[in-house]
N, C-alpha and C. Protein backbone atom coordinates (compact mmCIF):
# COMPACT_ATOMS: atom_id res chain seq x y z
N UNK A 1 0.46 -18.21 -14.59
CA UNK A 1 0.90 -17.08 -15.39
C UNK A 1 -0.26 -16.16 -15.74
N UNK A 2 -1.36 -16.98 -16.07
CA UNK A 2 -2.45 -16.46 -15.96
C UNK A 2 -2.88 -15.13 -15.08
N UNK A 3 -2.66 -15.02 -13.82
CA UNK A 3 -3.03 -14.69 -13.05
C UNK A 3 -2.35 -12.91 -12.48
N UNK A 4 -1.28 -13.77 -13.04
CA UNK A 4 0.03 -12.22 -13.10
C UNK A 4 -0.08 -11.34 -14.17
N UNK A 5 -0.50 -12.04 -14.99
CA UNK A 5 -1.07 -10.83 -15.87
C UNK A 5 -2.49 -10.07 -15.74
N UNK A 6 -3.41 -10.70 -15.11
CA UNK A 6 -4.23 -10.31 -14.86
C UNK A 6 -4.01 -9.21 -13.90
N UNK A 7 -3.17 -9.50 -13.10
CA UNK A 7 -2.75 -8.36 -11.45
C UNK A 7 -1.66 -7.14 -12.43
N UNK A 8 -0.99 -7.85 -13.25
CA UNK A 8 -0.73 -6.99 -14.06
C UNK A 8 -1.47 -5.74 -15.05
N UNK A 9 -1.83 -5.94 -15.57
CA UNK A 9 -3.62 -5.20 -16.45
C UNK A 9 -4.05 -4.46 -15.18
N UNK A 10 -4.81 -5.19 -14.51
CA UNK A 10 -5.31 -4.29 -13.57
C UNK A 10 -4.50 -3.01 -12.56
N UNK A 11 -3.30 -3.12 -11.72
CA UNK A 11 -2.42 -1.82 -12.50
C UNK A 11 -2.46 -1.48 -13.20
N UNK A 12 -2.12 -1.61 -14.15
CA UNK A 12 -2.10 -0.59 -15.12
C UNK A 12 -3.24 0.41 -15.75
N UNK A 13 -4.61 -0.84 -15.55
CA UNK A 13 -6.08 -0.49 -16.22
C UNK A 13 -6.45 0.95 -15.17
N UNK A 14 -6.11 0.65 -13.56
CA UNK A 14 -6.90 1.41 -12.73
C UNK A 14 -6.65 2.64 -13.05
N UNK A 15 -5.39 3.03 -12.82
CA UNK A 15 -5.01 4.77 -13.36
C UNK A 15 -5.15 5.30 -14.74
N UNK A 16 -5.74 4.54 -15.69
CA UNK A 16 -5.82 5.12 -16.89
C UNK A 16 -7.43 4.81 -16.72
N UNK A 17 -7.93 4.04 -16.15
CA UNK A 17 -9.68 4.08 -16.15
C UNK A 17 -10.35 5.11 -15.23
N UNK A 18 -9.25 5.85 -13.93
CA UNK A 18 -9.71 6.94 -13.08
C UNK A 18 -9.73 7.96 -13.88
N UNK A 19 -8.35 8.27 -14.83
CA UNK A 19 -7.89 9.71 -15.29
C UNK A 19 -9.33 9.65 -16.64
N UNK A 20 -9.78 9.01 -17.15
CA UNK A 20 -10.84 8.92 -17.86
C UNK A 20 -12.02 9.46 -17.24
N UNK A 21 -12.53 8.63 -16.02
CA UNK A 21 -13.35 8.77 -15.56
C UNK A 21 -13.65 10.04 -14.85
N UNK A 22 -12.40 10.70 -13.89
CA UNK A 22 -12.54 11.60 -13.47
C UNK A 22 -11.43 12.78 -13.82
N UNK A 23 -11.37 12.93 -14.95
CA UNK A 23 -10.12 13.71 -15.85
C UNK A 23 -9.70 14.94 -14.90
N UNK A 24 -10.27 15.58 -13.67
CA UNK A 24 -10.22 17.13 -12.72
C UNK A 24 -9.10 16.21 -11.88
N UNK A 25 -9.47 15.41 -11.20
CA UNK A 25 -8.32 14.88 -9.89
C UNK A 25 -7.22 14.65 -10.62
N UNK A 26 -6.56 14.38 -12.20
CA UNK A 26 -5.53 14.38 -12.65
C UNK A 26 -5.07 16.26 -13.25
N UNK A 27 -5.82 16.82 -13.13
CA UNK A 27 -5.54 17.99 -13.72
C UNK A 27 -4.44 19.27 -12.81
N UNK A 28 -3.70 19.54 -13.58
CA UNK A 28 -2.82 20.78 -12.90
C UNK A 28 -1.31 20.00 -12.08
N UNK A 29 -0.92 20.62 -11.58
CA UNK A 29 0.15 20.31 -11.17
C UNK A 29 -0.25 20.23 -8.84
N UNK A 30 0.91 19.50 -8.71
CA UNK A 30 1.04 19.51 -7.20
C UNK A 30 1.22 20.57 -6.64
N UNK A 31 1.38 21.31 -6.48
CA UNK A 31 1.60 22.50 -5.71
C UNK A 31 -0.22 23.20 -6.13
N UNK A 32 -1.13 22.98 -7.12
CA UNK A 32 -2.44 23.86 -6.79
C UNK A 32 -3.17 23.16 -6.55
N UNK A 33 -2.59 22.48 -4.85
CA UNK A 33 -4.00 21.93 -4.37
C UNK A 33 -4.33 23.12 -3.70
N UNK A 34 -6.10 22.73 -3.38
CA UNK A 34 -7.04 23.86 -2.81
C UNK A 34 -6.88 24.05 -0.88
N UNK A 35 -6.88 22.46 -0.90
CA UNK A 35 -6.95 22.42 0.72
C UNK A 35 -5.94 21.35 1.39
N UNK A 36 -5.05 21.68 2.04
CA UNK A 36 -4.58 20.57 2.58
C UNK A 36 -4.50 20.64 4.13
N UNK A 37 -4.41 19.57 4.99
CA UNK A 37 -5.19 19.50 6.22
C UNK A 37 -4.07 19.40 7.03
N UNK A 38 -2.65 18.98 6.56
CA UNK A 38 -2.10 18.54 7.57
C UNK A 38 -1.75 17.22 7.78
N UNK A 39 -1.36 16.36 9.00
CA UNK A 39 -0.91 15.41 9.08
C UNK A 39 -1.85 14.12 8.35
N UNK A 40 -1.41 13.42 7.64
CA UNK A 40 -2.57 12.12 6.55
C UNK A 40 -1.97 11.04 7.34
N UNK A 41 -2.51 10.59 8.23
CA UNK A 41 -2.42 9.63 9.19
C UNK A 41 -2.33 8.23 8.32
N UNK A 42 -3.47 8.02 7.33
CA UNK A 42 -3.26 7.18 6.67
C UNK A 42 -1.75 6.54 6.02
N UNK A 43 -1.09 7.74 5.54
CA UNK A 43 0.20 7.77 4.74
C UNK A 43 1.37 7.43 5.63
N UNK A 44 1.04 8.12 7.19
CA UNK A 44 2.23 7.66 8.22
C UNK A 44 1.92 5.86 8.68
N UNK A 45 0.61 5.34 8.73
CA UNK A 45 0.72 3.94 8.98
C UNK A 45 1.12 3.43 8.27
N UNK A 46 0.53 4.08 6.80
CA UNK A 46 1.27 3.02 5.32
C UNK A 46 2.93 2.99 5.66
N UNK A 47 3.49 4.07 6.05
CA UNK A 47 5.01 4.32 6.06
C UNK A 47 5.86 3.51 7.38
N UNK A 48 4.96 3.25 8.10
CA UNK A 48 5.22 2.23 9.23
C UNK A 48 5.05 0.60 8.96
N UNK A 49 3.95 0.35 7.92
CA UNK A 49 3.97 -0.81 7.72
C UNK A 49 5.40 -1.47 6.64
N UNK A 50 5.27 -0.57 5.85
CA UNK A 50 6.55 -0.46 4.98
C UNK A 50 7.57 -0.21 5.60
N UNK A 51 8.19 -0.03 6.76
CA UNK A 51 8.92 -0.17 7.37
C UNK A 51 9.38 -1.68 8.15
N UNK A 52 8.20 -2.01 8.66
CA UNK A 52 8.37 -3.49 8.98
C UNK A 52 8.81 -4.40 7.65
N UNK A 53 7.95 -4.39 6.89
CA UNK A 53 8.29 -5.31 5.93
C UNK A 53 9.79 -5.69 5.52
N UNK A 54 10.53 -4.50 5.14
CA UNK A 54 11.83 -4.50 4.47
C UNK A 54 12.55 -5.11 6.06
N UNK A 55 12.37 -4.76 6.98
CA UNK A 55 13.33 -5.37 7.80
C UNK A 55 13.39 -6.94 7.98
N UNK A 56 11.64 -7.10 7.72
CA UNK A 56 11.54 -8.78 7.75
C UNK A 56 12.32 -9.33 6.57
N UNK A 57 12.12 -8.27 5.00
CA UNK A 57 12.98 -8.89 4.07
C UNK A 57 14.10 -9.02 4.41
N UNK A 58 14.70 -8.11 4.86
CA UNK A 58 16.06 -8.30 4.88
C UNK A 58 16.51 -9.48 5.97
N UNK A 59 15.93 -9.98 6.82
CA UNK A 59 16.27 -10.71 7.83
C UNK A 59 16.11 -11.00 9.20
N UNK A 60 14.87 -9.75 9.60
CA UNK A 60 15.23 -9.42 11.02
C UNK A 60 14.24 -10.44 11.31
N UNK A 61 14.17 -10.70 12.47
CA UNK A 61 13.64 -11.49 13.52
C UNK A 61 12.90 -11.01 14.54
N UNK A 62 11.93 -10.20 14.60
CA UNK A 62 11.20 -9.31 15.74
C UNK A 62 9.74 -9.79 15.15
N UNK A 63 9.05 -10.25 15.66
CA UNK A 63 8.21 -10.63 14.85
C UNK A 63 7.61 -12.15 14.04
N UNK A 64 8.99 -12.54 13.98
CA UNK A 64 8.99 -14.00 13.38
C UNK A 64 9.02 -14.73 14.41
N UNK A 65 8.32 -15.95 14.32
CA UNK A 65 7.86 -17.27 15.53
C UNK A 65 8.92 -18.18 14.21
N UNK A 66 8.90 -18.42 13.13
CA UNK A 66 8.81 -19.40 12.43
C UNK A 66 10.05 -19.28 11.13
N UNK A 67 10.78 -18.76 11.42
CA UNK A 67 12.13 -18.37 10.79
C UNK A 67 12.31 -19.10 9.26
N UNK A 68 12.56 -20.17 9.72
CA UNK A 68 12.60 -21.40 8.66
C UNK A 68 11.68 -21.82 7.71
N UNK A 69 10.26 -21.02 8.04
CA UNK A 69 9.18 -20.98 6.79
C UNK A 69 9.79 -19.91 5.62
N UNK A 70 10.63 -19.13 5.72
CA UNK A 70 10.91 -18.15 4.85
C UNK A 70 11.35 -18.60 3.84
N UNK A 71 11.03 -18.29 2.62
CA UNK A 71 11.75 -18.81 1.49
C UNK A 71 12.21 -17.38 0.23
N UNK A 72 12.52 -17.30 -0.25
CA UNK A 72 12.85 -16.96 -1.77
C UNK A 72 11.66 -15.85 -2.13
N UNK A 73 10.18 -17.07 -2.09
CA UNK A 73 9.44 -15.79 -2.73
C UNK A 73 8.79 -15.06 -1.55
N UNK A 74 8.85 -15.80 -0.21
CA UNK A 74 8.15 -14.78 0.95
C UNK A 74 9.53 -13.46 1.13
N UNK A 75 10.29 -13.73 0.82
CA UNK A 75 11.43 -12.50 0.91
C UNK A 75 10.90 -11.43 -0.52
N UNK A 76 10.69 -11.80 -1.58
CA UNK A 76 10.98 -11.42 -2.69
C UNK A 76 9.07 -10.20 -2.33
N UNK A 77 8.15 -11.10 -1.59
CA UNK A 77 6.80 -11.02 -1.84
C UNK A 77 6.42 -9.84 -1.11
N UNK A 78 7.59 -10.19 -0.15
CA UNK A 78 7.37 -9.09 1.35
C UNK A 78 7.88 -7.69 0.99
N UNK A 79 9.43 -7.78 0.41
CA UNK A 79 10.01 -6.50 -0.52
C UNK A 79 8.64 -5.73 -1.44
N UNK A 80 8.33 -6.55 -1.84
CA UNK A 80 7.65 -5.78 -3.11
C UNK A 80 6.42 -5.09 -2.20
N UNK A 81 5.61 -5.70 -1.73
CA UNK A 81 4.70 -5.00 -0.37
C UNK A 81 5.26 -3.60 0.24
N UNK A 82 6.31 -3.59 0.72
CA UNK A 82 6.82 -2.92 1.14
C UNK A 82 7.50 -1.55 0.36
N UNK A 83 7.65 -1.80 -1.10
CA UNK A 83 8.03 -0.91 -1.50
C UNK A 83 6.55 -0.15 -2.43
N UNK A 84 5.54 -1.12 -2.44
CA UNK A 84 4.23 -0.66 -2.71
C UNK A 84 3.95 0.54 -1.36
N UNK A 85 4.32 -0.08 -0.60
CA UNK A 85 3.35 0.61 0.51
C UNK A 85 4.12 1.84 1.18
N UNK A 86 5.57 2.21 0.71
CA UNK A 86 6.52 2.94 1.16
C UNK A 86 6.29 4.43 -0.46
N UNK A 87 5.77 3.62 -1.47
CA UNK A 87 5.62 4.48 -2.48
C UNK A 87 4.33 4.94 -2.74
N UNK A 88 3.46 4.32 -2.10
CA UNK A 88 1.90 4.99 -2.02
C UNK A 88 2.16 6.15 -0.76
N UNK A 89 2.61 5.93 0.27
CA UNK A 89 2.71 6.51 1.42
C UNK A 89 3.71 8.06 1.05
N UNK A 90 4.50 8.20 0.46
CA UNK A 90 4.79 8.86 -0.21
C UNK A 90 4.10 9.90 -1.10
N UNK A 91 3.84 9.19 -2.14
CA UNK A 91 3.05 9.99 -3.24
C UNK A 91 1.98 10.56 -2.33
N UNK A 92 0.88 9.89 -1.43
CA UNK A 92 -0.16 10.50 -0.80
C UNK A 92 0.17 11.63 0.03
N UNK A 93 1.59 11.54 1.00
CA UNK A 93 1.78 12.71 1.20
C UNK A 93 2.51 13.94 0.65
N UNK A 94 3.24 13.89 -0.59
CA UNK A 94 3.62 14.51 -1.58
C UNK A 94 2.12 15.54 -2.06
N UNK A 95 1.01 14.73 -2.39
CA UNK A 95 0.12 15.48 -2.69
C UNK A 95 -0.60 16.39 -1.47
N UNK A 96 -0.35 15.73 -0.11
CA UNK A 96 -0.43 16.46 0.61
C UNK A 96 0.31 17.66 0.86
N UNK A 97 1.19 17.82 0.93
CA UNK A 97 2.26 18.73 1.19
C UNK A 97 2.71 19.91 0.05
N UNK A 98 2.41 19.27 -1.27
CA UNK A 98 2.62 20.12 -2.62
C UNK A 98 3.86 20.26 -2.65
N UNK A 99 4.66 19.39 -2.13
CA UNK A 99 5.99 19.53 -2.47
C UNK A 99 6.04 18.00 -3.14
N UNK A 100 7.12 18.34 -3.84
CA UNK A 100 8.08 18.94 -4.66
C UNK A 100 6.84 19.99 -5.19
N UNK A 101 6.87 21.47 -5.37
CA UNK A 101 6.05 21.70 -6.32
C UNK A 101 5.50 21.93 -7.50
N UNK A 102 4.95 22.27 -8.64
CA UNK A 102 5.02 21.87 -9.94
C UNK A 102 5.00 20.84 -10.58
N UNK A 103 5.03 19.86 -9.81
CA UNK A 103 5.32 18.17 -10.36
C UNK A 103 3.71 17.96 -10.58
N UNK A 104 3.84 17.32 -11.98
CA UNK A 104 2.27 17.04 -12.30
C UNK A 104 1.35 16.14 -11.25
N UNK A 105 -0.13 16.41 -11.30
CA UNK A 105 -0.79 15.56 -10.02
C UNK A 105 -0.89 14.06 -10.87
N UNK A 106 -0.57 13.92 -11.91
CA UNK A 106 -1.09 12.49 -12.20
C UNK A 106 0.48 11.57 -12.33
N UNK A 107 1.45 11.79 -11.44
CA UNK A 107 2.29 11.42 -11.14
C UNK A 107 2.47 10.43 -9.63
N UNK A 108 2.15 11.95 -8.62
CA UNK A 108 1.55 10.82 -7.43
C UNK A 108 0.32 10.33 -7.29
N UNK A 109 -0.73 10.57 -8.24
CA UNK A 109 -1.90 9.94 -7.86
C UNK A 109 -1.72 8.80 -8.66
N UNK A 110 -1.71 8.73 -9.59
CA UNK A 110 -1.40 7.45 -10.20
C UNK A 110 -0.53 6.31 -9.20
N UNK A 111 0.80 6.87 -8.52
CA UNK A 111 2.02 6.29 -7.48
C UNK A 111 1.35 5.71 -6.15
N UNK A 112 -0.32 6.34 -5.98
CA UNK A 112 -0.60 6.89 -5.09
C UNK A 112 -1.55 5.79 -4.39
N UNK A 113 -2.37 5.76 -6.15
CA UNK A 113 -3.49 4.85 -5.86
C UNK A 113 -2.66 3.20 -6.31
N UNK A 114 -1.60 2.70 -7.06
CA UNK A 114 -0.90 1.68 -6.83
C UNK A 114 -0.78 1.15 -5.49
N UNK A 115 -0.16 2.15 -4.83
CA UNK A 115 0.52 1.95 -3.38
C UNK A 115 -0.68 1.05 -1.94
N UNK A 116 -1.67 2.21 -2.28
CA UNK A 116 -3.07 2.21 -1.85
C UNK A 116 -3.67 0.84 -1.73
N UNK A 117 -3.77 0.40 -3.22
CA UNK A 117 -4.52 -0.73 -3.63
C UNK A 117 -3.48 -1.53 -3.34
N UNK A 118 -2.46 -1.89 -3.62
CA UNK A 118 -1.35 -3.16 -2.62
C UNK A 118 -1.39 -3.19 -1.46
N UNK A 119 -1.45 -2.15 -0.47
CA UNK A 119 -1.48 -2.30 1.29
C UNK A 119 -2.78 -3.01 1.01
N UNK A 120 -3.94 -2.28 0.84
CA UNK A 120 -5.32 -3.12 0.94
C UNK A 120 -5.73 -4.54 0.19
N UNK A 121 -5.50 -4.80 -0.59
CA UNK A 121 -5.50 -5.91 -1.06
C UNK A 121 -4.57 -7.20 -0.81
N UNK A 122 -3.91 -6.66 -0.43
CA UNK A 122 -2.34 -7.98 0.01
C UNK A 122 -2.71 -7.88 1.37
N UNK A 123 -2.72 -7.31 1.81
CA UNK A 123 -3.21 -7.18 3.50
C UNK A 123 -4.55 -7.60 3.84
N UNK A 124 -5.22 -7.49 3.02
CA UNK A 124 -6.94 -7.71 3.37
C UNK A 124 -7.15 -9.89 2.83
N UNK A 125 -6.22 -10.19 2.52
CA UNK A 125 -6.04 -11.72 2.29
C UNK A 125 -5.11 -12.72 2.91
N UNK A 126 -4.25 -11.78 3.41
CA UNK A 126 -2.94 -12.08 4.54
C UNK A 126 -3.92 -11.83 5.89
N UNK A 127 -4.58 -10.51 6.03
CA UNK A 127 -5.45 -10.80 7.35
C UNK A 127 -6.38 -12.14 7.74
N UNK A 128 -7.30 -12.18 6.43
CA UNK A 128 -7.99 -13.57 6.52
C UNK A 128 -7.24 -14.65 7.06
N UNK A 129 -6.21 -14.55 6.08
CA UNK A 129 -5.36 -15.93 6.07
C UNK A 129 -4.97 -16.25 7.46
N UNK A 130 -4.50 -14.97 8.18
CA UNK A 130 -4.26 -14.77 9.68
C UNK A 130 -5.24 -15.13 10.46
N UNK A 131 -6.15 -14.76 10.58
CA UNK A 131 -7.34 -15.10 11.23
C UNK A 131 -8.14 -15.98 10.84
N UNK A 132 -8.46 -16.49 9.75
CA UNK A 132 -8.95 -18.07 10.28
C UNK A 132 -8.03 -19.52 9.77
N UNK A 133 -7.19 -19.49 9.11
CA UNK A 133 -6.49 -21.07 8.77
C UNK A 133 -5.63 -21.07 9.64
N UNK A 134 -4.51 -19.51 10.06
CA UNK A 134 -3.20 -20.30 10.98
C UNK A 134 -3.59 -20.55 12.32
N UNK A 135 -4.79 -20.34 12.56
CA UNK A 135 -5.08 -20.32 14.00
C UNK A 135 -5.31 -22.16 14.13
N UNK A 136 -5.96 -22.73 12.86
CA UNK A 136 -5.62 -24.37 13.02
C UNK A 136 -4.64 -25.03 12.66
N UNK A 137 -3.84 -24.45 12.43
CA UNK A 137 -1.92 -24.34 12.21
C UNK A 137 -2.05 -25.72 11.42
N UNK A 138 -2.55 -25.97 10.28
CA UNK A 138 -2.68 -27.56 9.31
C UNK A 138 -1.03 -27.24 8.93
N UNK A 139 -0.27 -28.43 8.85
CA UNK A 139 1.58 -28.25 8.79
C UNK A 139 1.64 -26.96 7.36
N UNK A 140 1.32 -27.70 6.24
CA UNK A 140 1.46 -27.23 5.51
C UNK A 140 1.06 -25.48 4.71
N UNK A 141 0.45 -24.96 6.11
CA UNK A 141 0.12 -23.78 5.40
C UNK A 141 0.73 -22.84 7.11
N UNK A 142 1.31 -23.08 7.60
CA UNK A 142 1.66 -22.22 9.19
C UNK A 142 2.85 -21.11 7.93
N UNK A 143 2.28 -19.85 8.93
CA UNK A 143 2.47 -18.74 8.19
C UNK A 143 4.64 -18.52 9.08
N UNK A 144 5.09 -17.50 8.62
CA UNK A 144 6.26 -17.44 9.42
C UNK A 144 6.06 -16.64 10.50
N UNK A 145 5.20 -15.42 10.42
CA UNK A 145 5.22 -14.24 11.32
C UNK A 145 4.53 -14.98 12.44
N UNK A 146 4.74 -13.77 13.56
CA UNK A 146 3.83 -14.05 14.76
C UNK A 146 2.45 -13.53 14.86
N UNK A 147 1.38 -14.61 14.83
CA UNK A 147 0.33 -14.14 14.56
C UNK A 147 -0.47 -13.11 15.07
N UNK A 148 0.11 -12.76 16.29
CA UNK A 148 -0.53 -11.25 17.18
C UNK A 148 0.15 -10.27 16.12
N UNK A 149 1.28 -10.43 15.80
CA UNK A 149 2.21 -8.84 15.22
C UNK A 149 1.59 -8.88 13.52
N UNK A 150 1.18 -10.22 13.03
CA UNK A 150 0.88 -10.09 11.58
C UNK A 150 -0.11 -9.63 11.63
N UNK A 151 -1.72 -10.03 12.70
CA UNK A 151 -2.54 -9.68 12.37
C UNK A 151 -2.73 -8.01 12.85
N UNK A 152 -2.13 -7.67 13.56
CA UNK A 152 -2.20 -5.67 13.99
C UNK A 152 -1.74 -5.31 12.62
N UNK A 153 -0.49 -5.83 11.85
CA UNK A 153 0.22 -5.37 10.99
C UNK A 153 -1.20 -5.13 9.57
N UNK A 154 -1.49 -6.49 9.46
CA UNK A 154 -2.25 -6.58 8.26
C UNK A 154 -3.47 -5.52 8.54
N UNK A 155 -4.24 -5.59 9.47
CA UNK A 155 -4.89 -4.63 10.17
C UNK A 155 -5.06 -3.17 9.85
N UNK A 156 -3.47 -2.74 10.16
CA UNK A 156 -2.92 -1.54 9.72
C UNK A 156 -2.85 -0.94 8.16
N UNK A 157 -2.51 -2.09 7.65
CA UNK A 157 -2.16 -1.78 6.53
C UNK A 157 -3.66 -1.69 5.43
N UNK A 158 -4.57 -2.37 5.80
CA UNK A 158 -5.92 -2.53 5.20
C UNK A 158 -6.39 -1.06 5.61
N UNK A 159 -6.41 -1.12 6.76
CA UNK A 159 -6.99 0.22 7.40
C UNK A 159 -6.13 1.94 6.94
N UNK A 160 -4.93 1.58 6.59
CA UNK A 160 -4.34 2.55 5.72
C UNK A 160 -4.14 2.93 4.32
N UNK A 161 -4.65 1.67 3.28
CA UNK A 161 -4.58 1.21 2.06
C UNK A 161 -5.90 2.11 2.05
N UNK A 162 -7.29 1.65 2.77
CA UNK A 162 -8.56 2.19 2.16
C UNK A 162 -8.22 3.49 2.14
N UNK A 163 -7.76 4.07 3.89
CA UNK A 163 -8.20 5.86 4.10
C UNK A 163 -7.30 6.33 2.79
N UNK A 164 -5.53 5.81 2.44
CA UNK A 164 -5.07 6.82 1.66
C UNK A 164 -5.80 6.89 0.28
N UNK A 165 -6.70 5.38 -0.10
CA UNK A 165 -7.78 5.55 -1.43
C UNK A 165 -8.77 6.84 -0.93
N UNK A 166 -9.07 6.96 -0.22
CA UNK A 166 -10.31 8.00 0.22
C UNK A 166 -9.98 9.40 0.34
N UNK A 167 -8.66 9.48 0.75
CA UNK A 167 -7.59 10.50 0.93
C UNK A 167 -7.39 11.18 -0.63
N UNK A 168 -7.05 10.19 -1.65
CA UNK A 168 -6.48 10.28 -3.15
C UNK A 168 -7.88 10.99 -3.57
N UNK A 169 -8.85 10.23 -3.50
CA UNK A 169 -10.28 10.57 -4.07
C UNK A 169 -10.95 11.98 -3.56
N UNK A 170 -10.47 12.18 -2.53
CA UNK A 170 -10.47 13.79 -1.89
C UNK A 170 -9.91 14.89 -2.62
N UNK A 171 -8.81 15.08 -3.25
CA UNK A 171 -7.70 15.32 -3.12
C UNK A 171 -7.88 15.83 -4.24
N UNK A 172 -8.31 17.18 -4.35
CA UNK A 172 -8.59 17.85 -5.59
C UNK A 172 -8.00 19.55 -5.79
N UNK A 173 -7.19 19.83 -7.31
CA UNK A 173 -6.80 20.54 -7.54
C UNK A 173 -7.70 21.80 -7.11
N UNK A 174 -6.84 23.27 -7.02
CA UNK A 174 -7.92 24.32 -6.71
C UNK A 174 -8.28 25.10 -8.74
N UNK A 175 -7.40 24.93 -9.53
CA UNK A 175 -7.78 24.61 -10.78
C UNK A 175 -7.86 23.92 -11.66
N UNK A 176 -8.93 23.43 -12.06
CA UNK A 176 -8.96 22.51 -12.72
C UNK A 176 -8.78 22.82 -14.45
């Protein structure tokens, strides 16, 4: 229990310890950004990985070697991933795009950097986990996915978690 609150706090701590720290990247509304570039590659992998996920929640089988490892909280664990990483992917390109416009910036950046920090962090321990224990498949810890598709997946998602943090941290009003 310990521990969930701690992952708890820390949500919550990060976006109120940025808007402190750097009070301009929360300032003004979405629509007065200064520069926007175009396609955020980052935000379309996040939106691809979050795509896989929910289908594995829901049931699908493309991907899975190991069906019968699934339980309760790998359904429940995978959803929530997925809707992290479908709502960072979002917000990051929301701020890209300035649409909706007028909508305050500390709405998706806050949405933004959540999203961010779940692809990379849940992914960056699921990769490990991928690459060095299931490869000695000990009974009790063999993962469900297929380990070629988990580890590109986790891959992806680390590699999209950092850029859309780097992306967010870019990502500055033209008034502050």
């Amino acid at each position: 229990m310990q521990l969930r609150g701690h992952g708890v706090g820390l949500a919550v701590a990060l976006p109120a310890y940025a808007r402190r720290r750097r009070p301009e990247l929360f300032a003004g509304r979405v629509g007065d950004a200064a520069v926007r570039t175009g396609v955020v590659w980052p935000a379309a992998v996040g939106a691809v990985v979050g795509a896989v996920w929910p289908y594995w929640a829901l049931g699908g089988s493309w991907g899975i070697d190991h069906p019968a490892r699934w339980n309760t909280d790998g359904y429940l664990l995978t959803s929530l991933g997925a809707f992290w990483a479908l709502v960072g992917s979002a917000a990051v390109r929301t701020l890209e795009r300035a649409r909706p416009a007028r909508l305050p910036r500390r709405i998706p950046l806050a949405l933004g950097w959540l999203g961010s920090g779940s692809l990379f962090t849940w992914s960056a321990w699921k990769l490990l986990l991928t690459v060095f224990a299931a490869p000695a498949a000990p009974a009790d810890a063999l993962v469900p996915e297929n380990l070629a598709v988990a580890g590109v997946l986790h891959c992806a998602a680390v590699l999209a978690g950092a850029g859309m943090a780097r992306r967010l941290v870019r990502s500055r009003p033209a008034v502050a």
